[in-house]
C-alpha atoms as a PDB file:
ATOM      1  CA  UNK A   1     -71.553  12.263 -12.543  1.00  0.00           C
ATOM      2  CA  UNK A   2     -74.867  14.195 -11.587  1.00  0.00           C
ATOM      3  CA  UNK A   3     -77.000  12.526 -13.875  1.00  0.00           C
ATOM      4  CA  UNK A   4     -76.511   9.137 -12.566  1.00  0.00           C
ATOM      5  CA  UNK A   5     -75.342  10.025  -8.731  1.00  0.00           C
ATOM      6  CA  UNK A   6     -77.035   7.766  -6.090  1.00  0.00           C
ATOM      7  CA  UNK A   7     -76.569   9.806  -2.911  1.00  0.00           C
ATOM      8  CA  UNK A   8     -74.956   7.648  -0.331  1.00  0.00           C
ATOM      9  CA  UNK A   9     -76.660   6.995   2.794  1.00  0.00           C
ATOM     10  CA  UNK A  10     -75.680   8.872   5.670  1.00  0.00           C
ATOM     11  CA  UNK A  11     -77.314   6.088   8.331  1.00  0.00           C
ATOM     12  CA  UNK A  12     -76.206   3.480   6.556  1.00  0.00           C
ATOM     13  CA  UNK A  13     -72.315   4.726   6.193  1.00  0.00           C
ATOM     14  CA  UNK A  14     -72.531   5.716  10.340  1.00  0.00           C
ATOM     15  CA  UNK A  15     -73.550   2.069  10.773  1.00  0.00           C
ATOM     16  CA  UNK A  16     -70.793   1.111   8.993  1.00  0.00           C
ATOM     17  CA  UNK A  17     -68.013   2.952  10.910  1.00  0.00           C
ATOM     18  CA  UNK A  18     -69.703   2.237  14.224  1.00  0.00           C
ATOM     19  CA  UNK A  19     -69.607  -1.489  13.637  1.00  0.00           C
ATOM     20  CA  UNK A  20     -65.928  -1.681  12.006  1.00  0.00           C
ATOM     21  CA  UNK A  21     -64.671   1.086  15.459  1.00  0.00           C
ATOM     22  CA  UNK A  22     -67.103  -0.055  18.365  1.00  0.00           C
ATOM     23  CA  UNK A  23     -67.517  -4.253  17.096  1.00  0.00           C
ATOM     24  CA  UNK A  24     -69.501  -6.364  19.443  1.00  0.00           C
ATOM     25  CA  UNK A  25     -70.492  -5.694  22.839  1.00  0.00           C
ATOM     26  CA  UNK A  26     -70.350  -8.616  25.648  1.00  0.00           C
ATOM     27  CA  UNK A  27     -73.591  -9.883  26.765  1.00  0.00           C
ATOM     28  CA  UNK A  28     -71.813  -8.184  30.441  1.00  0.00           C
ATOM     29  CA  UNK A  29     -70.491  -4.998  30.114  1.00  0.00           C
ATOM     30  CA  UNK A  30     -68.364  -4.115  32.271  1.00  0.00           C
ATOM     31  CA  UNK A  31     -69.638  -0.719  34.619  1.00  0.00           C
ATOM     32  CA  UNK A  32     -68.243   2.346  32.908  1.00  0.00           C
ATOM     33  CA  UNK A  33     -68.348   4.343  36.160  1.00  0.00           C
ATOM     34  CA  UNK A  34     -66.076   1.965  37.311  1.00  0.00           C
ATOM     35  CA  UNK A  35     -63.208   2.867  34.186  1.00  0.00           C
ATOM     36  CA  UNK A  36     -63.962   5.982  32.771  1.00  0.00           C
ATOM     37  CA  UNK A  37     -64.067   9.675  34.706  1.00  0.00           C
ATOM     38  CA  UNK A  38     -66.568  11.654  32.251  1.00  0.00           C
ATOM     39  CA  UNK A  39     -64.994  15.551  31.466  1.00  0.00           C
ATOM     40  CA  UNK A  40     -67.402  18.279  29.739  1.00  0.00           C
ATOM     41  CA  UNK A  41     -69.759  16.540  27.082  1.00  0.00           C
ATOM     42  CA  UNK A  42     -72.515  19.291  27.418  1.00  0.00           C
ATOM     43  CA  UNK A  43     -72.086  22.433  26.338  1.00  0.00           C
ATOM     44  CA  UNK A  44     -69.637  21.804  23.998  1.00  0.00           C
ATOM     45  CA  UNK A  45     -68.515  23.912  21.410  1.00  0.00           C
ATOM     46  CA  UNK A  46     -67.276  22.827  18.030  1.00  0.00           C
ATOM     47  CA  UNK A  47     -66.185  25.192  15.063  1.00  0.00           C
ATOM     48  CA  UNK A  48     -69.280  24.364  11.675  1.00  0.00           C
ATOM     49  CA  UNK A  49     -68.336  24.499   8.414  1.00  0.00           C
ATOM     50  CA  UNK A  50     -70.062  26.243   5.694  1.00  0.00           C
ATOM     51  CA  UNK A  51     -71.804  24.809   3.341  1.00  0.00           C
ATOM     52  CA  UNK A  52     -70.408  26.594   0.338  1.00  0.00           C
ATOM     53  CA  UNK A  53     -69.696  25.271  -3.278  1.00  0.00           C
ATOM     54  CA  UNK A  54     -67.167  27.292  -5.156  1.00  0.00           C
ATOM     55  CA  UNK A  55     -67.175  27.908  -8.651  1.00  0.00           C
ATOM     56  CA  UNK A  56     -64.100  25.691  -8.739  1.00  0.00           C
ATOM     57  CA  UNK A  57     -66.193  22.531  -7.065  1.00  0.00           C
ATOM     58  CA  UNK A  58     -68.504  23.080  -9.842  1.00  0.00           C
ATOM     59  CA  UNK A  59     -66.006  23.202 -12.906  1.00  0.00           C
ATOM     60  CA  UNK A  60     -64.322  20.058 -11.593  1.00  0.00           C
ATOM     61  CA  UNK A  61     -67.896  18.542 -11.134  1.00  0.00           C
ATOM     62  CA  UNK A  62     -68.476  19.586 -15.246  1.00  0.00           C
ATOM     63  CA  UNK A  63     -64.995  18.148 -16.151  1.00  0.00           C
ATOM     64  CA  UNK A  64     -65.993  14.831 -15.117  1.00  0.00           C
ATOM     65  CA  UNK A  65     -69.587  14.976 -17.085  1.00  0.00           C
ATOM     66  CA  UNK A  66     -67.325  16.130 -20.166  1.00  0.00           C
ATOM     67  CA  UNK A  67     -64.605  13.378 -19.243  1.00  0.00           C
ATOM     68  CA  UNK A  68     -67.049  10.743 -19.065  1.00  0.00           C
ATOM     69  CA  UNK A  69     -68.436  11.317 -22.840  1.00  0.00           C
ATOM     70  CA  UNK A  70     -65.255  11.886 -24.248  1.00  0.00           C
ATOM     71  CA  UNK A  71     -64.796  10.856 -27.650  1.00  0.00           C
ATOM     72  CA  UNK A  72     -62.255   8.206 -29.165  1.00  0.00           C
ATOM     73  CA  UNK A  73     -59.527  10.146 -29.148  1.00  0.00           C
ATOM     74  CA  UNK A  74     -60.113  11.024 -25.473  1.00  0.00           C
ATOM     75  CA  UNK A  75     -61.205  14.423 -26.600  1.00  0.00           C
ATOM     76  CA  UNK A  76     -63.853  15.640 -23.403  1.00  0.00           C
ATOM     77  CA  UNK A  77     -67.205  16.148 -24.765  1.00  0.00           C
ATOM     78  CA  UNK A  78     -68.427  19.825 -25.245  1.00  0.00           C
ATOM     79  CA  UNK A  79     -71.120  20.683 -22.786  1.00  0.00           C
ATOM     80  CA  UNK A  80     -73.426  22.416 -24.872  1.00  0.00           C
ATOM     81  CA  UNK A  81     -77.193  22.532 -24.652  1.00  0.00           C
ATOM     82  CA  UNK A  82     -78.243  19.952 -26.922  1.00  0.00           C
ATOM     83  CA  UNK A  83     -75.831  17.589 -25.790  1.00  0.00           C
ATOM     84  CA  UNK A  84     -77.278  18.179 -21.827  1.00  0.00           C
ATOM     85  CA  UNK A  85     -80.869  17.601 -23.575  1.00  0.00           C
ATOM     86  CA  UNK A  86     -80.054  14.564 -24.781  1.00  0.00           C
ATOM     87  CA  UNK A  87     -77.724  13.057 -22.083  1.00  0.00           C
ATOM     88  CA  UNK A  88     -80.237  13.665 -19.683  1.00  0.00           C
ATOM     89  CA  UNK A  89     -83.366  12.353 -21.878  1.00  0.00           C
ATOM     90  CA  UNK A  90     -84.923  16.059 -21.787  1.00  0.00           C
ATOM     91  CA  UNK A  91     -84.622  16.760 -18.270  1.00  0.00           C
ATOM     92  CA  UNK A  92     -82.823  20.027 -18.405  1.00  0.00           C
ATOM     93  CA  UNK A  93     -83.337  22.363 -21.016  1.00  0.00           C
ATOM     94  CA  UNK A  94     -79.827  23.645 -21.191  1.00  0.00           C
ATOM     95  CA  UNK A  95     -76.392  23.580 -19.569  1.00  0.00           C
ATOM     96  CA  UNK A  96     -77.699  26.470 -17.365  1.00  0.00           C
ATOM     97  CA  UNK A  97     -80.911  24.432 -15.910  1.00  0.00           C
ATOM     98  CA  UNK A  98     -78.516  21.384 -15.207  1.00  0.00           C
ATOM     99  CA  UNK A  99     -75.190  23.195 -13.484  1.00  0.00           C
ATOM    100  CA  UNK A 100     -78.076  25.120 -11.085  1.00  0.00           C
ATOM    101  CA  UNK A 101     -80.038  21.684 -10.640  1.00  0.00           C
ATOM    102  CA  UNK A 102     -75.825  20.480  -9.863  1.00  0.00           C
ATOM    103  CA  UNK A 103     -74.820  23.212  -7.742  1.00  0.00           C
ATOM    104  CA  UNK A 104     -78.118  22.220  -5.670  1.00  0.00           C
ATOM    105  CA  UNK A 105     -76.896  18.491  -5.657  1.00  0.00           C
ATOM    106  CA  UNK A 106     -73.795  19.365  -4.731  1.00  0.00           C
ATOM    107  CA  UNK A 107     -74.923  21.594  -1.853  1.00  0.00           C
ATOM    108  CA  UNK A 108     -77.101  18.881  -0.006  1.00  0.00           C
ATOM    109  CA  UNK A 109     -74.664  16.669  -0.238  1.00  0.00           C
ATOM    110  CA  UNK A 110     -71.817  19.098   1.350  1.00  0.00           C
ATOM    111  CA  UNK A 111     -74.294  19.916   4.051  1.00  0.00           C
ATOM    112  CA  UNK A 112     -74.610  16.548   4.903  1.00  0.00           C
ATOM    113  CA  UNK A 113     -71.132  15.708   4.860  1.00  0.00           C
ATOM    114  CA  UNK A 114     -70.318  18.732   7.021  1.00  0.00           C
ATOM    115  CA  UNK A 115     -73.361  17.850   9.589  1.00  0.00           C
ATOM    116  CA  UNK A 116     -71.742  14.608  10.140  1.00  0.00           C
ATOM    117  CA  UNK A 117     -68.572  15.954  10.366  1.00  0.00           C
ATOM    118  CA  UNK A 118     -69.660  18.272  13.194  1.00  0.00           C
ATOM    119  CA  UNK A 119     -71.310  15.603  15.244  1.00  0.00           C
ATOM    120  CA  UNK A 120     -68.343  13.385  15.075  1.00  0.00           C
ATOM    121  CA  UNK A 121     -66.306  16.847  16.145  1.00  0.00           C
ATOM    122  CA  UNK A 122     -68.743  16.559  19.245  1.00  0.00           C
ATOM    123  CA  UNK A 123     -68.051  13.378  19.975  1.00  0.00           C
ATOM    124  CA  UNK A 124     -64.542  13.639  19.541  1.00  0.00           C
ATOM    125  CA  UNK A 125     -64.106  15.763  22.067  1.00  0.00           C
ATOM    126  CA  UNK A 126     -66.346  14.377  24.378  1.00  0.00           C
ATOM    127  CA  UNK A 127     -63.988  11.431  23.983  1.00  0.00           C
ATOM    128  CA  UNK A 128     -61.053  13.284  24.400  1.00  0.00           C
ATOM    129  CA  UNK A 129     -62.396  14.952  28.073  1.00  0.00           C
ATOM    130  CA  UNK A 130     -63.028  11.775  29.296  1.00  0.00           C
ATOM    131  CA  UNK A 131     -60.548  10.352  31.238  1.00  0.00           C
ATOM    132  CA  UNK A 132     -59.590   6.087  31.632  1.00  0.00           C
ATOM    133  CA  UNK A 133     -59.116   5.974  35.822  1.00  0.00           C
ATOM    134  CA  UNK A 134     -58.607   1.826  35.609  1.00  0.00           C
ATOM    135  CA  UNK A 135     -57.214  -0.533  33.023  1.00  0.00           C
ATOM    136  CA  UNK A 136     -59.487  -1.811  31.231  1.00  0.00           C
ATOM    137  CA  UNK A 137     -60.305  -6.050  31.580  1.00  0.00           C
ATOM    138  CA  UNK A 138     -58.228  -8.010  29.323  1.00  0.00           C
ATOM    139  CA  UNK A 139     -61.158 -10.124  27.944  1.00  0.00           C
ATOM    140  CA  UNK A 140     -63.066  -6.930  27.151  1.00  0.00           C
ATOM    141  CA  UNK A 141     -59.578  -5.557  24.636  1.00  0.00           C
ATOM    142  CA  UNK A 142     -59.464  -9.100  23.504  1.00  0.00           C
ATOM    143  CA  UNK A 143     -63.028  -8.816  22.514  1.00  0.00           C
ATOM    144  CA  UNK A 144     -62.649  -5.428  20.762  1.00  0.00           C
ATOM    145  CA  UNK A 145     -59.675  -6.735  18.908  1.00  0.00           C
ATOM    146  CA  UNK A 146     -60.771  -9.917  17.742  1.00  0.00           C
ATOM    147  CA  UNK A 147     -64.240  -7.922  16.161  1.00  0.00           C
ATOM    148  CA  UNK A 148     -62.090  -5.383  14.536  1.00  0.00           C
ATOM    149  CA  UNK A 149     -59.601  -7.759  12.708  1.00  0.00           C
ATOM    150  CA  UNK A 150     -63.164  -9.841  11.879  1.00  0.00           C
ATOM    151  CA  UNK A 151     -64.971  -6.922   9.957  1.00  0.00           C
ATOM    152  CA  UNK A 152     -62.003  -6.308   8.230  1.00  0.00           C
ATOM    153  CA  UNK A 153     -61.694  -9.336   7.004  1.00  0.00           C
ATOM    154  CA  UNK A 154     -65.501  -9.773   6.350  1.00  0.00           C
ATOM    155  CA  UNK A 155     -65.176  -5.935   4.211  1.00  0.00           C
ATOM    156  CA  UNK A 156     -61.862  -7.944   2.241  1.00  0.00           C
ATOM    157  CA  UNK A 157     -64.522 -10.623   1.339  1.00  0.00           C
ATOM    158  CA  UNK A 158     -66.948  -8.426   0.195  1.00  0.00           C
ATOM    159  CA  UNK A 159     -64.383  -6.882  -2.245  1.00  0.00           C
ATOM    160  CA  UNK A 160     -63.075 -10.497  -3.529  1.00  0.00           C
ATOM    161  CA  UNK A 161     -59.843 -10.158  -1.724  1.00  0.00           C
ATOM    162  CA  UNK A 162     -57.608 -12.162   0.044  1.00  0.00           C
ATOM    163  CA  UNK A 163     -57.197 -10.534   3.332  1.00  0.00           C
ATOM    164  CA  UNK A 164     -53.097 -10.071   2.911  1.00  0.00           C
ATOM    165  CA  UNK A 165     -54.002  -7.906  -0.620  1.00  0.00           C
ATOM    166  CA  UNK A 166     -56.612  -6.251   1.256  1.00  0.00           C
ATOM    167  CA  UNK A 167     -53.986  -4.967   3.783  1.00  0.00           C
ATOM    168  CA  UNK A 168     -51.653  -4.574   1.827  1.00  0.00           C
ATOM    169  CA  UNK A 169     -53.480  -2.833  -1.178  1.00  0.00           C
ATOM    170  CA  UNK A 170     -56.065  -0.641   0.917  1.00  0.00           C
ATOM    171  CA  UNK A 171     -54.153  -0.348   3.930  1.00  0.00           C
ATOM    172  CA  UNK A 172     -50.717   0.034   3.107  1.00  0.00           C
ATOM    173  CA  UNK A 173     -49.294  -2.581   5.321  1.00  0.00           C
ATOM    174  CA  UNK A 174     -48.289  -6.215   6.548  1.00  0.00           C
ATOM    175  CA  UNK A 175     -50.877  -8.791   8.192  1.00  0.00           C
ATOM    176  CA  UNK A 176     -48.300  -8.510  11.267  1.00  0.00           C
ATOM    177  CA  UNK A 177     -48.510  -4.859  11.152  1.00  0.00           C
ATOM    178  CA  UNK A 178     -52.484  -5.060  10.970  1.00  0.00           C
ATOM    179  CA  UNK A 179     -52.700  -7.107  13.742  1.00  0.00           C
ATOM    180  CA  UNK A 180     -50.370  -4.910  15.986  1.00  0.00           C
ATOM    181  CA  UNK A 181     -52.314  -1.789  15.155  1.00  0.00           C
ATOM    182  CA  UNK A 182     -55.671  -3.794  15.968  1.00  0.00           C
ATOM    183  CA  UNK A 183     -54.391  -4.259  19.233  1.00  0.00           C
ATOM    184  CA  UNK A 184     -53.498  -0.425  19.895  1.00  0.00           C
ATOM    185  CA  UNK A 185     -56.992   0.724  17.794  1.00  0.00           C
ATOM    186  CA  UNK A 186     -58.777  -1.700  20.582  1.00  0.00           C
ATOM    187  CA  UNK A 187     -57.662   0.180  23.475  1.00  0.00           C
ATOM    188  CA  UNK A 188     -59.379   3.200  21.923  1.00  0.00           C
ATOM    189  CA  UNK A 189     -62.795   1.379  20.663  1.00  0.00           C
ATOM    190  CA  UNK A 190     -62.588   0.176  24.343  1.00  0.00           C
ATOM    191  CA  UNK A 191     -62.332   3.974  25.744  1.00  0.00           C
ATOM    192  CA  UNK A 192     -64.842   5.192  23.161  1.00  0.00           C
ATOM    193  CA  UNK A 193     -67.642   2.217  24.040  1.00  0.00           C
ATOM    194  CA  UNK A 194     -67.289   3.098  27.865  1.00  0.00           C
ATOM    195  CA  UNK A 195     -67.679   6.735  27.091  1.00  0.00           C
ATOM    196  CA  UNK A 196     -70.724   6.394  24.729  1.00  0.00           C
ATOM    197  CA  UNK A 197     -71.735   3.906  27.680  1.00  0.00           C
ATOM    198  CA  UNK A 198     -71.360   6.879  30.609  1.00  0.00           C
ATOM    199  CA  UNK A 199     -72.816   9.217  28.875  1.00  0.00           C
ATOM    200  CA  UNK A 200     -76.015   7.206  27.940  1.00  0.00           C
ATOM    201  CA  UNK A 201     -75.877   5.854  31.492  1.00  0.00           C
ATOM    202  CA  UNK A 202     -75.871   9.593  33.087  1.00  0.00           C
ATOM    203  CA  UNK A 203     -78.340  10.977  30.516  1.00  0.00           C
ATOM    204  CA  UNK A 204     -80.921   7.700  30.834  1.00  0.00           C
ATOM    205  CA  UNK A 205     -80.371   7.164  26.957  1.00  0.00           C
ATOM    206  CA  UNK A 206     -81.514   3.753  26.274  1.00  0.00           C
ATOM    207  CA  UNK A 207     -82.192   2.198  22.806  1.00  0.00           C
ATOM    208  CA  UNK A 208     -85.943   0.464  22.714  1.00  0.00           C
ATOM    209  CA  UNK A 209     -87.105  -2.398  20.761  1.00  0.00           C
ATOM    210  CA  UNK A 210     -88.573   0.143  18.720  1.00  0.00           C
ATOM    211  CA  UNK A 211     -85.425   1.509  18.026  1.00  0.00           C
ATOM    212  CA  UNK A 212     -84.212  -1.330  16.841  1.00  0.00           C
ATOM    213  CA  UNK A 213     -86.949  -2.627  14.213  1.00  0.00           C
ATOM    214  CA  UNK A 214     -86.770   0.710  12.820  1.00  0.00           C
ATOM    215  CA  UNK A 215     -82.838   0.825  12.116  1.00  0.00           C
ATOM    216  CA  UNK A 216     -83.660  -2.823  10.668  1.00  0.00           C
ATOM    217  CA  UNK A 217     -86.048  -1.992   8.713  1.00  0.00           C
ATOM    218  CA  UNK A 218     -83.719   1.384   7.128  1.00  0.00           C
ATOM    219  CA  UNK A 219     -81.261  -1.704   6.417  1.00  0.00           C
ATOM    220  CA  UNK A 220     -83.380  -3.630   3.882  1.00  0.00           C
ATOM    221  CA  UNK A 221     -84.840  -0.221   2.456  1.00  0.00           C
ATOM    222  CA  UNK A 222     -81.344   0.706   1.871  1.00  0.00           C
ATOM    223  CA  UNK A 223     -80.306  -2.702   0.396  1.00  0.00           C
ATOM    224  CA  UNK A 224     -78.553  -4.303   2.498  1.00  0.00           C
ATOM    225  CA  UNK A 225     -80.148  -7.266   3.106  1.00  0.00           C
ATOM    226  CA  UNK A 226     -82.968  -8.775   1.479  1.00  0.00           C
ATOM    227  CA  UNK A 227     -85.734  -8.858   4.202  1.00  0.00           C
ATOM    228  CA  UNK A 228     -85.415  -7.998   8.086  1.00  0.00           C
ATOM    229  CA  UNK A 229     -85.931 -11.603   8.995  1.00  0.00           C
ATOM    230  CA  UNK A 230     -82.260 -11.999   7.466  1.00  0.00           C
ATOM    231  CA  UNK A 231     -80.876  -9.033   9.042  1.00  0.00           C
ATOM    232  CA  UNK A 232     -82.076 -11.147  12.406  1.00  0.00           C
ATOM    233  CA  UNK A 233     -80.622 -14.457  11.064  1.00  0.00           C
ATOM    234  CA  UNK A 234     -77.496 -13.040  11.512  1.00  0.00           C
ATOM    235  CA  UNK A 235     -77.088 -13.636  14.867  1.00  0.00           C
ATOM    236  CA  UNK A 236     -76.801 -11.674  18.340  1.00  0.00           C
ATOM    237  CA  UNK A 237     -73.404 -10.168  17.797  1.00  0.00           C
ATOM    238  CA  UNK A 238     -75.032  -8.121  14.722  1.00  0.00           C
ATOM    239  CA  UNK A 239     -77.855  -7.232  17.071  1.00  0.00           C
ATOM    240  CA  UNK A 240     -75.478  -6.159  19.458  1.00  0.00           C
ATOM    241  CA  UNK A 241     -73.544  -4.148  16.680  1.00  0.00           C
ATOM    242  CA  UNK A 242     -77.124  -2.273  15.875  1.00  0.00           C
ATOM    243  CA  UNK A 243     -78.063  -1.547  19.121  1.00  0.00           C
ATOM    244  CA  UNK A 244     -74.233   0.210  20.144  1.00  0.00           C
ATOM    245  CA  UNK A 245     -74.591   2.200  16.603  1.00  0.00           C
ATOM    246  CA  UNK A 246     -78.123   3.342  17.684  1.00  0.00           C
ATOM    247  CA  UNK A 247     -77.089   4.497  21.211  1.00  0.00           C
ATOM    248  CA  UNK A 248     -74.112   6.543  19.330  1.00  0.00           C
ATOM    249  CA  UNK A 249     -76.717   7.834  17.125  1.00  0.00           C
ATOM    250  CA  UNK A 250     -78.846   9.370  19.979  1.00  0.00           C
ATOM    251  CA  UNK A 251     -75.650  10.035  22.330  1.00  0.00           C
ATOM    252  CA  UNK A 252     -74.233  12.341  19.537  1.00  0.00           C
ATOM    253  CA  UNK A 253     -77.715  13.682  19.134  1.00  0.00           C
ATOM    254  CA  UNK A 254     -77.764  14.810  22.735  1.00  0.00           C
ATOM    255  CA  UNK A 255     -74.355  16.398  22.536  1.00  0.00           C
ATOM    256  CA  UNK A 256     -75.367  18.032  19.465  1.00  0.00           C
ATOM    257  CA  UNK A 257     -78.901  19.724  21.372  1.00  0.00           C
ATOM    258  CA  UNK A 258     -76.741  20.771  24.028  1.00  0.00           C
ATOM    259  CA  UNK A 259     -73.659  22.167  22.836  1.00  0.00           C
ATOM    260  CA  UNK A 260     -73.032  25.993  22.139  1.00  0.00           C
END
């Protein structure tokens, strides 16, 4: 509902994917020249959505206001003037004022969803022309699998579930089945670090210690944790986790400046 929407953080949802795709990286990585062949990643060309609300968007958008304040009878409230006055504590003068002020809403927020969506495009297919010329090492899958079946179980924690009703509830499958598809998801967090590693090796794209205290410091702004000193406490392997999401952040940047 518009009146109480908290736009989500873009960064913070990134970080989020990153660390649950990419996990931790080994204090020795192994040489990506010496496993990946790198295809086109500049000049790339993507199709962009638009970033266009139809009037349909923004009747299902007023349904759920009207929803919300239904009655006891489940009757939907009616969306008239005075009742968008008073809902919103005087903020918009009238149901006109607050569906423009919601269409605007509604259009950042596409915009945003579509801009990330075209930089993962990018990425995607800078992925996809990249070629594996060598097995990857066995420690380094191991690695990537272990992480991945970790966070999962660290997001079922955060929700207050045991990890089987987690998989089973929000993923739709056995622990067994989990674990197999961890081991086949590893094998492509493994091709997707050693590309993001290539290209940032072949471009000179390095993440600073600057870099880092800033992403930190977007953490506790955000939420997340309760002072940057406890981000740190959390050990290297978070650290690790930061610094991979930061070097995707300015990879996909670079493919983004120089694609068509």
């Amino acid at each position: 509902m518009f009146m109480n929407r908290k736009k989500s953080s873009a960064v913070f949802l990134c970080a989020l994917s990153a660390v649950f795709l990419f996990g931790c990286s080994s204090p020795k990585e192994p040489d990506p020249d010496d496993y990946i062949k790198l295809g086109q990643y500049k000049g790339l060309e993507v199709e962009r959505s638009e970033y266009k609300v139809s009037p349909e968007d923004l009747q299902d958008e007023l349904d759920m206001l009207a929803n919300a304040y239904s009655d006891e009878s489940g009757e939907p409230a009616e969306l008239t003037d005075d009742f968008i006055r008073d809902i919103s504590d005087g903020r918009f003068k009238d149901l006109a004022a607050y569906t423009a002020a919601l269409e605007e809403q509604m259009k950042s927020e596409y915009e945003e969803f579509y801009e990330l969506q075209y930089y993962e495009d990018l990425w995607n297919k800078a992925v996809d022309n990249a070629t594996v010329i060598k097995d990857f090492p066995p420690e380094y899958l191991q690695k990537k699998t272990e992480r991945s079946v970790i966070n999962a179980r660290k997001y079922a924690q955060s929700l207050n579930m045991p990890f089987e009703d987690f998989v089973d509830q929000k993923m739709g499958m056995t622990v067994e089945e989990f674990n197999t598809q961890a081991i086949e998801y590893a094998k492509v967090a493994a091709k997707e670090s050693m590309v993001l590693a290539a290209i940032a090796k072949a471009e000179n794209i390095t993440v600073s210690d600057e870099d880092i205290d800033k992403a930190i410091k977007e953490y506790v702004d955000l939420g997340a944790f309760d002072s940057e000193e406890a981000f740190r406490n959390e050990g290297p392997d978070k650290m690790e986790e930061l610094r991979e999401y930061i070097l995707m952040s300015k990879v996909q940047d670079f493919l983004a400046e120089n694609s068509k």
